[in-house]
Protein backbone atom coordinates (compact mmCIF):
# COMPACT_ATOMS: atom_id res chain seq x y z
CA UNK A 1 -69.04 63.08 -105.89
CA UNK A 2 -71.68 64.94 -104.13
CA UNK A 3 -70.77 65.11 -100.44
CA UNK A 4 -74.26 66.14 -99.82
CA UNK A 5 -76.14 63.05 -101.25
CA UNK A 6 -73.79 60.96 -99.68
CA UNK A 7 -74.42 62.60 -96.18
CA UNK A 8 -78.13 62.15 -96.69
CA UNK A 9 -77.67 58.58 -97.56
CA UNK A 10 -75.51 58.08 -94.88
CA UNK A 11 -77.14 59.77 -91.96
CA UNK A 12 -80.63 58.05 -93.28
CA UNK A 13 -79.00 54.72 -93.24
CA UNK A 14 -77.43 55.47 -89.67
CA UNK A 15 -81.02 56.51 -88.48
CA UNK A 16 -82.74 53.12 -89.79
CA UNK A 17 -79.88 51.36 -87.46
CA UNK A 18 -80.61 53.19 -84.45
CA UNK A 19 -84.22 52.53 -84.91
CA UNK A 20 -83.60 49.20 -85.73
CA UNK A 21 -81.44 48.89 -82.50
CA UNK A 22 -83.81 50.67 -80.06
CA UNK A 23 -86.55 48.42 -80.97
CA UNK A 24 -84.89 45.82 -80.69
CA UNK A 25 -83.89 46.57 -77.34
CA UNK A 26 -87.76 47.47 -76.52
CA UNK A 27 -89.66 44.06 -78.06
CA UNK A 28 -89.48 41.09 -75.68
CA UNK A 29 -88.39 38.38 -78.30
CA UNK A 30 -85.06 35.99 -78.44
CA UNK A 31 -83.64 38.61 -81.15
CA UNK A 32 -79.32 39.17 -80.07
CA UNK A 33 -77.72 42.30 -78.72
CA UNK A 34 -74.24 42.44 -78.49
CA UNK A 35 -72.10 45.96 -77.29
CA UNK A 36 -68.27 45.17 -77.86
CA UNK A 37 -64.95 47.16 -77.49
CA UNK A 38 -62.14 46.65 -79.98
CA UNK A 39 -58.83 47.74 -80.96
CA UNK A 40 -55.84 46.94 -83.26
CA UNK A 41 -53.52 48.07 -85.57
CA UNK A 42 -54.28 50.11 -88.99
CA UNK A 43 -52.44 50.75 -92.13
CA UNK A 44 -53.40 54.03 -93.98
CA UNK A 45 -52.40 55.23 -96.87
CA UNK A 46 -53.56 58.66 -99.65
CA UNK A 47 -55.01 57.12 -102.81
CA UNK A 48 -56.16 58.91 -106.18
CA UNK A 49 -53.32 61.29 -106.13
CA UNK A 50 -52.77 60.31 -110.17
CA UNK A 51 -50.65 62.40 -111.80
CA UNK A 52 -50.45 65.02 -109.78
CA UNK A 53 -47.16 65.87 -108.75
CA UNK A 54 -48.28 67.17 -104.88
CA UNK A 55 -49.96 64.24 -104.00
CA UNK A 56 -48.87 61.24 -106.11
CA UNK A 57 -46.59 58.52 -104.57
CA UNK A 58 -47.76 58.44 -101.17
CA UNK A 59 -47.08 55.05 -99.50
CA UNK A 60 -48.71 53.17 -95.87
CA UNK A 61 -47.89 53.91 -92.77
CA UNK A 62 -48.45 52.50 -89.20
CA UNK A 63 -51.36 53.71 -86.82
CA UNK A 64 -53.58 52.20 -83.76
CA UNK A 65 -57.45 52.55 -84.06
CA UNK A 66 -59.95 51.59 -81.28
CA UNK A 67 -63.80 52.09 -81.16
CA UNK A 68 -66.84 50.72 -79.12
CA UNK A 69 -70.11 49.43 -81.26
CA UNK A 70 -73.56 47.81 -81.17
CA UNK A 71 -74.90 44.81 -83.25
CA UNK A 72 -78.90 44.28 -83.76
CA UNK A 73 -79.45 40.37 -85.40
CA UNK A 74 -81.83 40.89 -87.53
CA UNK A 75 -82.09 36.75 -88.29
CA UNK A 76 -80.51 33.78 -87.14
CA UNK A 77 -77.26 34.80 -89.17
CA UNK A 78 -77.85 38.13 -90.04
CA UNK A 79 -77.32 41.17 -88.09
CA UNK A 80 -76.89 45.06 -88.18
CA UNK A 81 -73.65 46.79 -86.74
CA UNK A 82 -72.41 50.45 -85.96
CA UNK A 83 -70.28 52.39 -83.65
CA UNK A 84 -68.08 55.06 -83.16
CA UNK A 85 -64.22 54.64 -84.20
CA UNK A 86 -61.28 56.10 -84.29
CA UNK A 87 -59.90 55.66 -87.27
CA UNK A 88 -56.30 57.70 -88.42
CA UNK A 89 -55.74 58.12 -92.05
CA UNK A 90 -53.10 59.39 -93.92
CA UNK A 91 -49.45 58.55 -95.57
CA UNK A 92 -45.80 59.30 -95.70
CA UNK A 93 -43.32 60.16 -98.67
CA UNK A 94 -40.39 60.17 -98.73
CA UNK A 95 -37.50 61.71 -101.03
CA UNK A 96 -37.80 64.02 -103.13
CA UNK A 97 -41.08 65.71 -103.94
CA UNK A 98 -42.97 69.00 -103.93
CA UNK A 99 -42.45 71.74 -101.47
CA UNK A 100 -45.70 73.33 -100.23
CA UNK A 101 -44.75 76.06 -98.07
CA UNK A 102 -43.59 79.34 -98.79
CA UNK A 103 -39.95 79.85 -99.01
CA UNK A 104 -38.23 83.08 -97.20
CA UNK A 105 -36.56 84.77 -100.13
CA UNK A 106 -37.54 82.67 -103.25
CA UNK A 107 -40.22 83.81 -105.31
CA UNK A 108 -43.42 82.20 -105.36
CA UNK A 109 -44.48 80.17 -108.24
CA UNK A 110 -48.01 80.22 -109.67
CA UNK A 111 -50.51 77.61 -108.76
CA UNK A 112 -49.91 74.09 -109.42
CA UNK A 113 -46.07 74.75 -109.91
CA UNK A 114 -43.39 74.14 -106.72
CA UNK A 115 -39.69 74.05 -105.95
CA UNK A 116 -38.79 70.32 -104.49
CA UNK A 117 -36.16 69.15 -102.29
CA UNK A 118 -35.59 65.87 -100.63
CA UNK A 119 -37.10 64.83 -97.29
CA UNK A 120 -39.53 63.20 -95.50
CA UNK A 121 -43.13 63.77 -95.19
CA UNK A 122 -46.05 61.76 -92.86
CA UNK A 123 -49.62 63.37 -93.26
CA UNK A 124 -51.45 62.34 -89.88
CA UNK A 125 -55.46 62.49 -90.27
CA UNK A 126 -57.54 61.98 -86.96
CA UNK A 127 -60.67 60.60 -87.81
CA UNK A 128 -63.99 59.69 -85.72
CA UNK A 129 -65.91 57.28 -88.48
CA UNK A 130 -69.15 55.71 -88.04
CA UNK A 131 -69.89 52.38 -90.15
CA UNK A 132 -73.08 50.70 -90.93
CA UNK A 133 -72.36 47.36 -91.50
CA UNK A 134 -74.08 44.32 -92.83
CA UNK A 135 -72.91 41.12 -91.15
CA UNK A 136 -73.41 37.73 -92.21
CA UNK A 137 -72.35 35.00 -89.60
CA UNK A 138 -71.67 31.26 -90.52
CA UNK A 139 -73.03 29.24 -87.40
CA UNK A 140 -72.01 26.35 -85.76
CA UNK A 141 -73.09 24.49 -82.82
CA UNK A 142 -69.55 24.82 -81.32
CA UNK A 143 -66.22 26.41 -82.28
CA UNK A 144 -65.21 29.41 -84.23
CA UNK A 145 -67.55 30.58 -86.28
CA UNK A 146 -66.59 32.94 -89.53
CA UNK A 147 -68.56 36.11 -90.77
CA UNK A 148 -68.85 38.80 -93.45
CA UNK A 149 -69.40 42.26 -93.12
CA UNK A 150 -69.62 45.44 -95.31
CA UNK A 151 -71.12 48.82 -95.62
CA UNK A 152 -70.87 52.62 -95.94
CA UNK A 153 -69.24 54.76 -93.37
CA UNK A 154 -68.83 58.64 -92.60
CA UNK A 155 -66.05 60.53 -90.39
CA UNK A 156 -65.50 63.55 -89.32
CA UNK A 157 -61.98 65.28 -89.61
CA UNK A 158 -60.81 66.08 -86.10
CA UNK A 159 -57.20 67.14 -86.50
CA UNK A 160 -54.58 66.90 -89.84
CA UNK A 161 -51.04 67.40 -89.22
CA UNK A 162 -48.24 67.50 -91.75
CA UNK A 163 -44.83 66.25 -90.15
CA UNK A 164 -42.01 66.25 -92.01
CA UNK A 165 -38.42 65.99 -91.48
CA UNK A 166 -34.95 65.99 -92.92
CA UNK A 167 -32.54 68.30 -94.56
CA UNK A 168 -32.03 69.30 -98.48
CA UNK A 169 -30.75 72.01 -100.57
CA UNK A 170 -34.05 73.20 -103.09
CA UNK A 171 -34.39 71.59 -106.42
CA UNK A 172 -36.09 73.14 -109.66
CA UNK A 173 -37.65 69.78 -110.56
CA UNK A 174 -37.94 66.51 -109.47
CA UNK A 175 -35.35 65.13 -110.99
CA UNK A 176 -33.16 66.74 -108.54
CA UNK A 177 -31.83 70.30 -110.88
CA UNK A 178 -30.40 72.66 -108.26
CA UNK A 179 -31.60 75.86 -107.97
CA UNK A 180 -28.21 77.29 -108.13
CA UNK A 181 -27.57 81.46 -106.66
CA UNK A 182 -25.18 84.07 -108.71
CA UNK A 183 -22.98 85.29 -109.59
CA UNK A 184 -21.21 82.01 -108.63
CA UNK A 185 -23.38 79.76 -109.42
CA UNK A 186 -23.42 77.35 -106.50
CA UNK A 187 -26.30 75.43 -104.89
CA UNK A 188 -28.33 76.65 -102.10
CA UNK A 189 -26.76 75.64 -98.80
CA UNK A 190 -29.15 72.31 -97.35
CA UNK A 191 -31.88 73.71 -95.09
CA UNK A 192 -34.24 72.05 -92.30
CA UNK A 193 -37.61 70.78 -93.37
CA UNK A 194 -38.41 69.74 -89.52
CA UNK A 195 -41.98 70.47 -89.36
CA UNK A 196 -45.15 70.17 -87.56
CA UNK A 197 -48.17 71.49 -89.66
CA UNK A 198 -51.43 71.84 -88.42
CA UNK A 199 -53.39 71.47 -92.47
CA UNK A 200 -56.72 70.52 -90.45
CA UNK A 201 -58.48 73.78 -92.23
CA UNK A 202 -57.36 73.16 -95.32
CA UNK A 203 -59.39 70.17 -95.77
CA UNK A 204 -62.73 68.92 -95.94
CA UNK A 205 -64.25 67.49 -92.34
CA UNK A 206 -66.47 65.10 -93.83
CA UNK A 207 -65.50 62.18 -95.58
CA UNK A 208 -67.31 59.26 -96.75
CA UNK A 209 -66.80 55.92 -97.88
CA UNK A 210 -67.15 52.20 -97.91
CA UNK A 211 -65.91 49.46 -96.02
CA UNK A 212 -66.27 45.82 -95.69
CA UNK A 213 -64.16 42.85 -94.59
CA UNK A 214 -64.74 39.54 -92.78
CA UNK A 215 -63.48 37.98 -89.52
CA UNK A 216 -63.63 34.82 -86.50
CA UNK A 217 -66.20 34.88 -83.68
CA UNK A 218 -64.76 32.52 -80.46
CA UNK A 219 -67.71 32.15 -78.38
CA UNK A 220 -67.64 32.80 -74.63
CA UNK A 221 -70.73 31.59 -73.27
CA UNK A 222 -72.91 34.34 -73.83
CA UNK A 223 -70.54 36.68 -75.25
CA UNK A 224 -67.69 36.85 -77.86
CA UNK A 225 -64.24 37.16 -78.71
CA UNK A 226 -63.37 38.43 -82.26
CA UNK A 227 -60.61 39.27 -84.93
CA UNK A 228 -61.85 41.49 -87.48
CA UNK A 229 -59.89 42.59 -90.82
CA UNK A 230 -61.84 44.97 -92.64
CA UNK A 231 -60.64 47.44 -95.69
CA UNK A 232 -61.99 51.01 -96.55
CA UNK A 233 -61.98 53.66 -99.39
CA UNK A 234 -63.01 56.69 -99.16
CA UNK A 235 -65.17 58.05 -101.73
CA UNK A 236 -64.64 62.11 -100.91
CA UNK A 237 -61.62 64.31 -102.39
CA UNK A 238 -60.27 65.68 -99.57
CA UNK A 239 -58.02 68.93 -99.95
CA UNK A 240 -60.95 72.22 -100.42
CA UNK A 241 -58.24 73.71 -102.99
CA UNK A 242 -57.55 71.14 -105.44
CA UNK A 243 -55.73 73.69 -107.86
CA UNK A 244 -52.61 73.99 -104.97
CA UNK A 245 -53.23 70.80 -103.28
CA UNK A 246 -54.19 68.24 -105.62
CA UNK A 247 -56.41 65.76 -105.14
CA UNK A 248 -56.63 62.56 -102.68
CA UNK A 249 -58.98 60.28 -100.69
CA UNK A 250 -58.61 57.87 -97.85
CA UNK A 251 -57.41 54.22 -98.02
CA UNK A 252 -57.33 51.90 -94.79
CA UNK A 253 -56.66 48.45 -93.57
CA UNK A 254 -57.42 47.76 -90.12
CA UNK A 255 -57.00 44.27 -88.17
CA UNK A 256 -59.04 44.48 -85.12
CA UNK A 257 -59.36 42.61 -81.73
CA UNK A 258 -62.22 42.51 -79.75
CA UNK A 259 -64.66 41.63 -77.35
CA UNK A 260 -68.67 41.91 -77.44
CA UNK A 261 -71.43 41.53 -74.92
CA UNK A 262 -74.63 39.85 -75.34
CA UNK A 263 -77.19 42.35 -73.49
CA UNK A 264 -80.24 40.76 -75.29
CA UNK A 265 -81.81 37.34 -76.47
CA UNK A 266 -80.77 33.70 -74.96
């Protein structure tokens, strides 16, 4: 995937929105303007780690998002939406998996090979995403009304943090052989894994993907109250050294709740 194209498409794309939005603002027509605020809960997780032992088997985990947006109508039922979010990525493993830091007095192990032990490891990934997204509203006279949404989005990396925790002797494989010291033979005494990692350089800051979902609208006289699910998959690898640190991109579900202002049309 070329992270350049996909920039150019997606800053292009972004730039038709804001033009689309400005002059929408500037013609003296019935066409909508909402701004909103939302928030809610997410659930990211690392996808495409395949076989790769360092980043395969990655499950959710828990996070909070919240971001602030615009939507242009562009029809009756269609309109144009983007915004600024914050958007945390990431997963946690746990058990018994790869060890990526250096060791004080093992040897180190050419690239692509580790020692393992058994503990548990979150990677946190701070995001600020923008989304373009088409939305297609079903309206009524009254009531709820449902909609459809979908698009590309792009982020920027602000901070990556590796936590993990636990204790463990060191294994020689997954499968849990000790790495055992002479003359006697015994396993290395269980060390601490209790870490915080900053791994923010040692990935990519852009990232790029799509999203789309659907949600309810609750009218409030001029305005709007919404829920909002809406899934995402990121289309960038994002470790710079794929030999040592495999290979993974984003995943996200995100349940939002939120509330948007009509600033233009009746």
């Amino acid at each position: 995937m070329n992270i350049r194209k996909i920039s150019r498409v997606l800053v292009s794309a972004l730039s038709i929105v804001m033009v689309v939005g400005i002059s929408a603002l500037g013609q003296d027509d019935e066409r909508e303007v909402h701004v909103g605020v939302k928030g809610g809960v997410s659930v990211p997780n690392l996808v495409g780690g395949g076989n790769e032992e360092v980043t395969r088997d990655y499950k959710s985990r828990f996070a909070y998002n919240f971001g602030a947006f615009v939507e242009v109508g562009v029809s009756p039922r269609v309109s144009i939406q983007t915004g600024l979010d914050y958007a945390p990525q990431g997963g946690r493993r746990d058990g018994v998996q790869p060890i990526t830091r250096p060791i004080p007095g093992l040897p180190t192990l050419p690239a692509g090979s580790y020692y393992f032990a058994d503990f548990k490891n979150t990677a946190k990934l701070h995001y600020l995403e923008v989304p373009v997204l088409f939305k297609y509203t079903w309206r009524r006279q009254s009531g709820p009304q449902f909609y459809v949404n979908g698009g590309p989005y792009m982020g920027f990396l602000v901070k990556a943090t590796q936590v993990t925790r636990g204790t463990s002797t060191i294994y020689l494989d997954k499968n849990k052989t000790p790495l055992l010291l002479p003359p006697m033979g015994t396993p290395i005494p269980a060390m601490p894994f209790d870490a915080d990692t900053d791994v923010t350089n040692s990935l990519h800051r852009f990232n790029a993907g799509i999203t789309g979902g659907g949600g309810i609208k609750f009218p409030v006289a001029r305005n709007y109250a919404f829920i909002d699910v809406r899934a995402s998959y990121g289309l960038t690898t994002l470790q710079k050294n794929t030999a040592t640190d495999g290979r993974s991109r984003t995943g996200n579900l995100v349940i939002s709740f939120g509330y948007a202002f009509r600033v233009k049309g009746k």
